[in-house]
Protein backbone atom coordinates (compact mmCIF):
# COMPACT_ATOMS: atom_id res chain seq x y z
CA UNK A 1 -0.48 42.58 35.60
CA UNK A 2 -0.58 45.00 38.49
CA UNK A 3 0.38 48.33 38.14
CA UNK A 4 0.95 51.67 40.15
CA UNK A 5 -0.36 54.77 39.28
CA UNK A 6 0.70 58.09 40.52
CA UNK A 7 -2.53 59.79 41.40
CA UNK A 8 -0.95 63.00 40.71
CA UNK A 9 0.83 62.61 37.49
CA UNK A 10 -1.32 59.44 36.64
CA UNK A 11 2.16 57.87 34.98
CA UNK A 12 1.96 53.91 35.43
CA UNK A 13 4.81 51.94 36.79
CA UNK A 14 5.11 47.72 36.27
CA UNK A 15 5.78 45.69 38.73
CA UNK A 16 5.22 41.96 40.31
CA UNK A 17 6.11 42.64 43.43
CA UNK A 18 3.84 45.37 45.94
CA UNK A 19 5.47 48.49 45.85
CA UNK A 20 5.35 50.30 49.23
CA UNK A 21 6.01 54.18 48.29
CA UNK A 22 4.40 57.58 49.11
CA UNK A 23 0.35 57.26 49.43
CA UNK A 24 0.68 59.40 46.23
CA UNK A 25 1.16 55.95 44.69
CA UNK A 26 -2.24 53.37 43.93
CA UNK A 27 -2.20 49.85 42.82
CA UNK A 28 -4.27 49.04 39.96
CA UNK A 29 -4.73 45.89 38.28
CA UNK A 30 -5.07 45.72 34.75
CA UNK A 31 -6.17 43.03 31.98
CA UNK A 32 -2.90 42.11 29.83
CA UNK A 33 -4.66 42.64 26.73
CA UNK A 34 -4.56 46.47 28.52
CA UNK A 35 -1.96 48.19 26.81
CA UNK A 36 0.33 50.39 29.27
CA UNK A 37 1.04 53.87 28.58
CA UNK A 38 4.19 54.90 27.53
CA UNK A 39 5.45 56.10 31.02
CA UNK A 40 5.69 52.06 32.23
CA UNK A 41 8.80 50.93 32.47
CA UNK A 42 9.81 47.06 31.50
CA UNK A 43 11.84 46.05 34.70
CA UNK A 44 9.36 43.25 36.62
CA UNK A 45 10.89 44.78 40.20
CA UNK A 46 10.77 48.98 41.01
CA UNK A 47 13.46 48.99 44.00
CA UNK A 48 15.49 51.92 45.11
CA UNK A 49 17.99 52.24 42.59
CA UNK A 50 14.79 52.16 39.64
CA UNK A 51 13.43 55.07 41.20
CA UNK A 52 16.99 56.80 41.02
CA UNK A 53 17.25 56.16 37.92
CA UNK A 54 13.66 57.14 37.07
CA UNK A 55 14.10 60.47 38.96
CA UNK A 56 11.32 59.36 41.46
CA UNK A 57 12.12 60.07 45.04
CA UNK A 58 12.52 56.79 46.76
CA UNK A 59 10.59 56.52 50.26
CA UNK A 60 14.12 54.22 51.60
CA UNK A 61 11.37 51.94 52.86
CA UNK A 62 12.64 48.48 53.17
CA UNK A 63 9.68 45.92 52.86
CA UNK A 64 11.47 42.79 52.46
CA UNK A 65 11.67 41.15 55.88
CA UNK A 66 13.75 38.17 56.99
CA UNK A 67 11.78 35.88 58.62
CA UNK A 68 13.90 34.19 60.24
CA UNK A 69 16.03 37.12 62.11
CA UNK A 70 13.72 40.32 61.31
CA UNK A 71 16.38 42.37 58.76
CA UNK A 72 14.84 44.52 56.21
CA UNK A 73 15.72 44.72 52.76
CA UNK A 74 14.57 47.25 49.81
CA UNK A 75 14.64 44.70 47.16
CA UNK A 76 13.89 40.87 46.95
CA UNK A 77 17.39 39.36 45.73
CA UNK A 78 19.05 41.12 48.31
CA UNK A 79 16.87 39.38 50.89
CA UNK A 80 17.26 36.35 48.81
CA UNK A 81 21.43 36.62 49.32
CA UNK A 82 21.11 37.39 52.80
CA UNK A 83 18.68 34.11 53.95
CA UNK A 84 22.00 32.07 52.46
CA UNK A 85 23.24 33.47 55.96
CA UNK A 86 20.52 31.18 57.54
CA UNK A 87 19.76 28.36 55.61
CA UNK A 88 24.30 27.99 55.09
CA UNK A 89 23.74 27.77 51.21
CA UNK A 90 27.05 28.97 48.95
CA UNK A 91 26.51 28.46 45.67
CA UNK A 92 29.59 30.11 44.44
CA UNK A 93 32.87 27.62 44.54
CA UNK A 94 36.35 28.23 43.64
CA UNK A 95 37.84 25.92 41.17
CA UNK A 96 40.73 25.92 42.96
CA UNK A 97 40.68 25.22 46.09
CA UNK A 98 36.68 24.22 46.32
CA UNK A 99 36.39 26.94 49.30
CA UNK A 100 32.29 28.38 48.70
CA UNK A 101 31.05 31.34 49.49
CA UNK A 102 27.53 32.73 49.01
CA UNK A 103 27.79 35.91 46.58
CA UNK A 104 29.84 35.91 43.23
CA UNK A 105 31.95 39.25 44.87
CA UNK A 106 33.24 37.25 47.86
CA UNK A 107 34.78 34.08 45.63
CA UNK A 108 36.32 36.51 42.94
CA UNK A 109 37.91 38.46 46.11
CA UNK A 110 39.20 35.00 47.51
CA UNK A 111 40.55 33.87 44.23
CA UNK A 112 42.97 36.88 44.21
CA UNK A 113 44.29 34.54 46.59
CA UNK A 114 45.82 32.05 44.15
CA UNK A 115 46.59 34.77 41.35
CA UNK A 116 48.55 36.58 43.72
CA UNK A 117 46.87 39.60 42.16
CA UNK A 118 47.26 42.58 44.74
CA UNK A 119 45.86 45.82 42.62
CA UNK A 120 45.91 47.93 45.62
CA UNK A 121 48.69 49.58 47.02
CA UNK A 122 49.57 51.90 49.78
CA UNK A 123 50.47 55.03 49.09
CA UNK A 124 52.37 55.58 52.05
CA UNK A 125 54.72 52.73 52.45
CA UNK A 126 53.94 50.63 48.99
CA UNK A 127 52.21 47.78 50.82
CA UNK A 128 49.95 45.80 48.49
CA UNK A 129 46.45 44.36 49.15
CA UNK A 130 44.23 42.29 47.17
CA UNK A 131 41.24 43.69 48.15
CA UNK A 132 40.32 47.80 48.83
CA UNK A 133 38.78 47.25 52.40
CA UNK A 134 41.85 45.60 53.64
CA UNK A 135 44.18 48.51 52.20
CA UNK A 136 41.38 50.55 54.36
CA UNK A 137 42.36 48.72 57.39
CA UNK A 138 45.82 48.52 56.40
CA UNK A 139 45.85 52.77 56.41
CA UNK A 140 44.98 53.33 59.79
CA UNK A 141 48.34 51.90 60.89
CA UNK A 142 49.11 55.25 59.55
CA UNK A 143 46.43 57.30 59.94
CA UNK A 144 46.22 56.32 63.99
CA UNK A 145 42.34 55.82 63.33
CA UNK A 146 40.81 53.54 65.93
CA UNK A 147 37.38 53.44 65.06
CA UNK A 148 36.29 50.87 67.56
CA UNK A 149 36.17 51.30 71.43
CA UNK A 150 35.18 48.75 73.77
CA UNK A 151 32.32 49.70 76.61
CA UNK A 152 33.89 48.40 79.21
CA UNK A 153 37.26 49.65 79.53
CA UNK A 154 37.45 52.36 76.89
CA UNK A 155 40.37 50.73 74.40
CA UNK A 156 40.47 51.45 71.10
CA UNK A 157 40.90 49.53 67.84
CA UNK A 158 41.61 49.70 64.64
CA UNK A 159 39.70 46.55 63.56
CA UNK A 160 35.58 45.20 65.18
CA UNK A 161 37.23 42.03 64.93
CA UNK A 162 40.25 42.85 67.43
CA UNK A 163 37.61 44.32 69.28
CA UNK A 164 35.54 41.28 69.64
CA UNK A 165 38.94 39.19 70.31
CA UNK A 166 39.54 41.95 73.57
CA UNK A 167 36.17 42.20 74.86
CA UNK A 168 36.52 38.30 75.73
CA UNK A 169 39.06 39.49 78.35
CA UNK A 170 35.89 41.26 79.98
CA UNK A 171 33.87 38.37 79.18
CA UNK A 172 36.03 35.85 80.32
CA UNK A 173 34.75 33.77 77.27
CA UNK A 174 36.85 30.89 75.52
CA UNK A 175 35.84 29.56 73.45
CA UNK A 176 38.73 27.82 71.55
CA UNK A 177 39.29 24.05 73.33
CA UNK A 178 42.46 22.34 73.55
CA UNK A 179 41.55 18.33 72.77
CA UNK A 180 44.40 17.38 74.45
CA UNK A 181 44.43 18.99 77.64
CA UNK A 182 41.03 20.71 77.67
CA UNK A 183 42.66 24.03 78.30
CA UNK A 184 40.74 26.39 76.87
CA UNK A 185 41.84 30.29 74.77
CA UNK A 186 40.06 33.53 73.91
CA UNK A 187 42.01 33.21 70.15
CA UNK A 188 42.98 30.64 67.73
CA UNK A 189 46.25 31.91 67.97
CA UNK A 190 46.62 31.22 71.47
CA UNK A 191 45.09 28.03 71.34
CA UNK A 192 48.00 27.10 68.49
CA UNK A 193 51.12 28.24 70.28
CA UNK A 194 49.45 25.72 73.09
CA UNK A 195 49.37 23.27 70.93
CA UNK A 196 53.13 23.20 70.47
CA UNK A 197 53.49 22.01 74.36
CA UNK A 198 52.03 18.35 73.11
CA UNK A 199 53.16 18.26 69.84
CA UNK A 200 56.61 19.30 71.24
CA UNK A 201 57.28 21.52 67.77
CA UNK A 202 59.98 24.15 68.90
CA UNK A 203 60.41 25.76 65.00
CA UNK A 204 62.15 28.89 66.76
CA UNK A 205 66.08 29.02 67.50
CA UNK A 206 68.64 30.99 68.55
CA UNK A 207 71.60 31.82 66.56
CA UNK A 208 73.47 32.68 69.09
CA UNK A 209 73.32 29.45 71.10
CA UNK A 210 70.88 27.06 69.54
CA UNK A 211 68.06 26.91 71.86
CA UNK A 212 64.83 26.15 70.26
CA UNK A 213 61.56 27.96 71.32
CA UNK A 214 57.78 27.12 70.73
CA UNK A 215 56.84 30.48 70.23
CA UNK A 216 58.49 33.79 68.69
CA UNK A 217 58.09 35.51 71.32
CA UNK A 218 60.25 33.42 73.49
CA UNK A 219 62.81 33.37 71.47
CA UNK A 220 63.09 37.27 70.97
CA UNK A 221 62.62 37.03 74.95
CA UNK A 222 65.61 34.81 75.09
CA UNK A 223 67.93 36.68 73.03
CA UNK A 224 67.84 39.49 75.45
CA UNK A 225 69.50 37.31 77.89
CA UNK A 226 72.78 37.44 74.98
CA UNK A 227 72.65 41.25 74.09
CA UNK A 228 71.76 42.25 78.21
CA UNK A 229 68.75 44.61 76.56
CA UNK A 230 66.43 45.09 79.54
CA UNK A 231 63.78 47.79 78.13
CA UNK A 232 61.14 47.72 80.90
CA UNK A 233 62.05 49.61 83.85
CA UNK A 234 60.51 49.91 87.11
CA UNK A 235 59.18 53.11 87.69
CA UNK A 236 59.39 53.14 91.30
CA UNK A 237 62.92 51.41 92.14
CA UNK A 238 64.14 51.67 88.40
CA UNK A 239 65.23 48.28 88.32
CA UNK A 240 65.38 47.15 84.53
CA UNK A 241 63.64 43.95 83.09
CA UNK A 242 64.42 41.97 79.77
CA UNK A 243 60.50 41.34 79.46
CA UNK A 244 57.21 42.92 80.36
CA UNK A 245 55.83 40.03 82.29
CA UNK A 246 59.35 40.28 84.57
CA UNK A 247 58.31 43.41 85.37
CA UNK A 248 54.80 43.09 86.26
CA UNK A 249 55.63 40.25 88.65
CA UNK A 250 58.51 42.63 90.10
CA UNK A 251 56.12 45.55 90.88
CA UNK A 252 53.73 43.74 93.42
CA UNK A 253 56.78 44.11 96.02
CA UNK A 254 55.89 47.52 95.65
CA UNK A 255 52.46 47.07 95.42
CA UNK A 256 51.66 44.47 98.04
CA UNK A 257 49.87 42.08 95.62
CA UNK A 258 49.47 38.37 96.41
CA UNK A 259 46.93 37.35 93.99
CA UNK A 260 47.95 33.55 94.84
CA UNK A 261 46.85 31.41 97.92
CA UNK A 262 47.24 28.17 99.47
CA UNK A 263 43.65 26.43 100.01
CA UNK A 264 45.07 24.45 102.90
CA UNK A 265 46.44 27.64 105.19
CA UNK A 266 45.11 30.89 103.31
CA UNK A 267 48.78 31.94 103.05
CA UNK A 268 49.23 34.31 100.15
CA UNK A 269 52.22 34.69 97.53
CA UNK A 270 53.16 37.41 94.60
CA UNK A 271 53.68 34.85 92.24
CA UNK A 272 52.07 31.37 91.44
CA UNK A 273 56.13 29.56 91.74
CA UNK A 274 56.06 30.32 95.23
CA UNK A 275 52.28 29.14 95.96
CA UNK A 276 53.73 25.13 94.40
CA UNK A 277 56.64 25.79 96.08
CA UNK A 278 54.83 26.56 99.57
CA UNK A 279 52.31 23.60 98.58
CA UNK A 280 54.81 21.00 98.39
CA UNK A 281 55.26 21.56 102.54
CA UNK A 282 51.48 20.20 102.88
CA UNK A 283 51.89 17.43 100.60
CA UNK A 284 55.64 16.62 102.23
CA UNK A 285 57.02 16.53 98.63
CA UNK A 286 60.59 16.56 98.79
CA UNK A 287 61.73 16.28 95.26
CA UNK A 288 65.15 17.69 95.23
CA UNK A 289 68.11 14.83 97.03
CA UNK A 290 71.12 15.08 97.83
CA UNK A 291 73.02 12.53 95.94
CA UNK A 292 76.00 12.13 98.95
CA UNK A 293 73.33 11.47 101.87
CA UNK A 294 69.78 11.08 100.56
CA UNK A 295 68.67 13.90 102.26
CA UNK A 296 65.30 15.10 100.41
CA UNK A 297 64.63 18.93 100.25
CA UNK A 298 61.51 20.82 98.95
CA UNK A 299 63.53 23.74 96.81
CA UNK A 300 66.21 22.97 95.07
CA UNK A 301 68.31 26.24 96.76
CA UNK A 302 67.60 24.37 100.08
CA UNK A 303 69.75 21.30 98.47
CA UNK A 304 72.56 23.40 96.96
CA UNK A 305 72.94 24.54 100.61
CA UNK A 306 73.04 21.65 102.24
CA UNK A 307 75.14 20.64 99.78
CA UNK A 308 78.21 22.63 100.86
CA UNK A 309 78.22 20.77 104.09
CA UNK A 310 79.80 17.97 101.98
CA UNK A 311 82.17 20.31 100.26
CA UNK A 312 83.90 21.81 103.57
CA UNK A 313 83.79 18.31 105.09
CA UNK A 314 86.25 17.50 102.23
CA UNK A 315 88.39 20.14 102.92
C-alpha cells in the first residue's frame, strides 16, 4: 500500500494513485500487515475535493493528462469521462428514444425532453426551461448581455455557438452540402429552407390571397405588398422599402456599387438581374416572342413595347 506522509505533521494519507502535492508531502510504502495510523483516511483516490474536505490546502495541480489531446485533469474518472470525447464511447442511453450520451447528467437532462418537465422558469416573462443553463441563455434576452465578440469585426453575442455560426461569414466556410445541387450553407438552417426549392414544399400561405411560400420569411415579406408597410427607408433619398434586401440593392445608386460583371466585356451592373439580363446579348438569347409576329426580344419590357405596335395598328 503506498502512503503519503506529511513530513511536518507526519499524518499518513492512502492512496493508489501518486499524489502530486506540496514537497511537504513524501511517499512511503508500507507492508499491509502495517497498520495505518488513525489520521489515514479510507478513500483509494485523494483528489481536490478530499483535501477540501480534509481541510488540506489543495496544490490545484492537475496530473491526469489526456494523451491523446494534452487536457489536464485533477482526478482519474474525470479524465476517464473526458477520453469518451476521443474514443466516441456513450454508455448512457435513453430508453426512449435510444439517443446516448457519455455522462449520466447529459441523458437525465435530455430525457426532460419526453417528460416535458421544465422546472425552471423565468422570472421576468414566465418562460420555462428544462434545464438551468438554457434559462441562463434565455436571460440575457433581457439582461442585453453579449458575452461573446467576434475578432474580426467586433459583433457581439449572446450565445459561442451563434458566434461560431457568424464567424463563418469571415471564414467563408460551409460546410453544410446540398446533395442535390451541391450548393453549399454556413447553417443547417439555411441548408433546409434550400432544400424546399427541390422538394418543392411551400408550407407557408397567405391569408390574404393564398400564395404559398417556402420560407417564413417570404411570406411575412409578401404580406407587406397587402398592408403597403414599407419600414426601411433610404437615408439619403428617403425612398421607403417593404424589405431590407430592397433597400440594400436601392442604395448602390447612391453609392456607385456594381459588384456584378460580365466575363465576356468587363461591363459592370448593381444587381446580379441585370448582369443575366446583359448576358443574354452575348449568347443571342431571345426568350421573350411576340405571339402576333415572332419577333424574339431579350427582356420581356422590350416585348410589351413592341407589342403596342400591334395594338395602334388595330386602331
Amino acid at each position: 500500500i503506498k502512503t503519503y506522509v506529511n513530513t511536518s505533521s507526519g499524518n499518513q494519507f492512502a492512496s493508489d494513485h501518486v499524489l502530486t502535492q506540496e514537497d511537504s508531502f513524501m511517499e512511503t510504502e508500507i507492508n499491509k500487515s502495517q497498520k495505518l495510523n488513525n489520521d489515514v483516511f479510507g478513500k483509494t483516490i485523494l483528489n481536490g475535493n478530499n483535501l477540501k474536505h480534509c481541510n488540506i490546502p489543495y496544490s490545484g495541480k492537475k496530473p491526469y493528462n489526456c494523451v491523446t489531446c494534452g487536457k489536464q485533469f485533477g482526478n482519474n474518472s474525470n479524465l476517464k469521462t473526458h477520453q469518451r470525447i476521443h474514443t466516441g464511447e456513450k454508455p448512457y442511453c435513453c430508453i426512449v428514444c435510444g439517443k446516448k450520451f457519455v455522462i449520466n447528467s447529459s441523458l437525465k437532462r435530455h430525457e426532460k425532453v419526453h417528460t416535458g418537465e421544465k422546472p425552471y422558469s423565468c422570472v421576468i416573462c414566465g418562460k420555462q426551461f428544462g434545464t438551468n443553463s438554457k434559462l441562463k441563455l434565455h436571460q440575457r434576452i433581457h439582461t442585453g448581455e453579449k458575452p461573446y465578440g467576434c475578432i474580426v469585426c467586433g459583433k457581439e453575442f449572446g450565445r459561442s455557438g451563434t458566434l461560431k455560426i457568424h464567424q463563418r461569414i469571415h471564414t467563408g466556410e460551409k460546410p453544410y452540402h446540398c446533395l442535390a445541387c451541391g450548393k453549399d450553407f454556413g447553417t443547417n438552417n439555411e441548408l433546409k429552407s434550400h432544400m424546399k426549392v427541390h422538394t418543392g414544399e411551400k408550407p407557408y400561405s397567405c391569408v390574404v390571397c393564398g400564395k404559398y411560400f417556402g420560407r417564413n420569411g417570404e411570406l411575412k415579406s409578401h404580406e407587406k405588398v397587402h398592408t403597403g408597410e414599407k419600414p426601411y427607408s433610404c437615408v439619403v433619398c428617403g425612398k421607403s422599402f417593404g424589405r431590407n434586401d430592397e433597400l440594400k440593392l436601392h442604395q448602390r445608386i447612391h453609392t456607385g456599387e456594381k459588384p456584378y460583371s460580365c466575363e465576356i466585356c468587363g461591363k459592370e451592373f448593381g444587381i446580379s438581374s441585370n448582369l443575366k439580363t446583359h448576358q443574354k446579348i452575348h449568347s443571342g438569347q431571345k426568350p421573350y416572342c411576340c405571339v402576333v409576329c415572332g419577333k424574339n426580344f431579350v427582356i420581356n419590357s422590350s416585348l410589351k413595347r413592341h407589342k403596342k405596335i400591334h395594338a395602334r395598328d388595330k386602331l
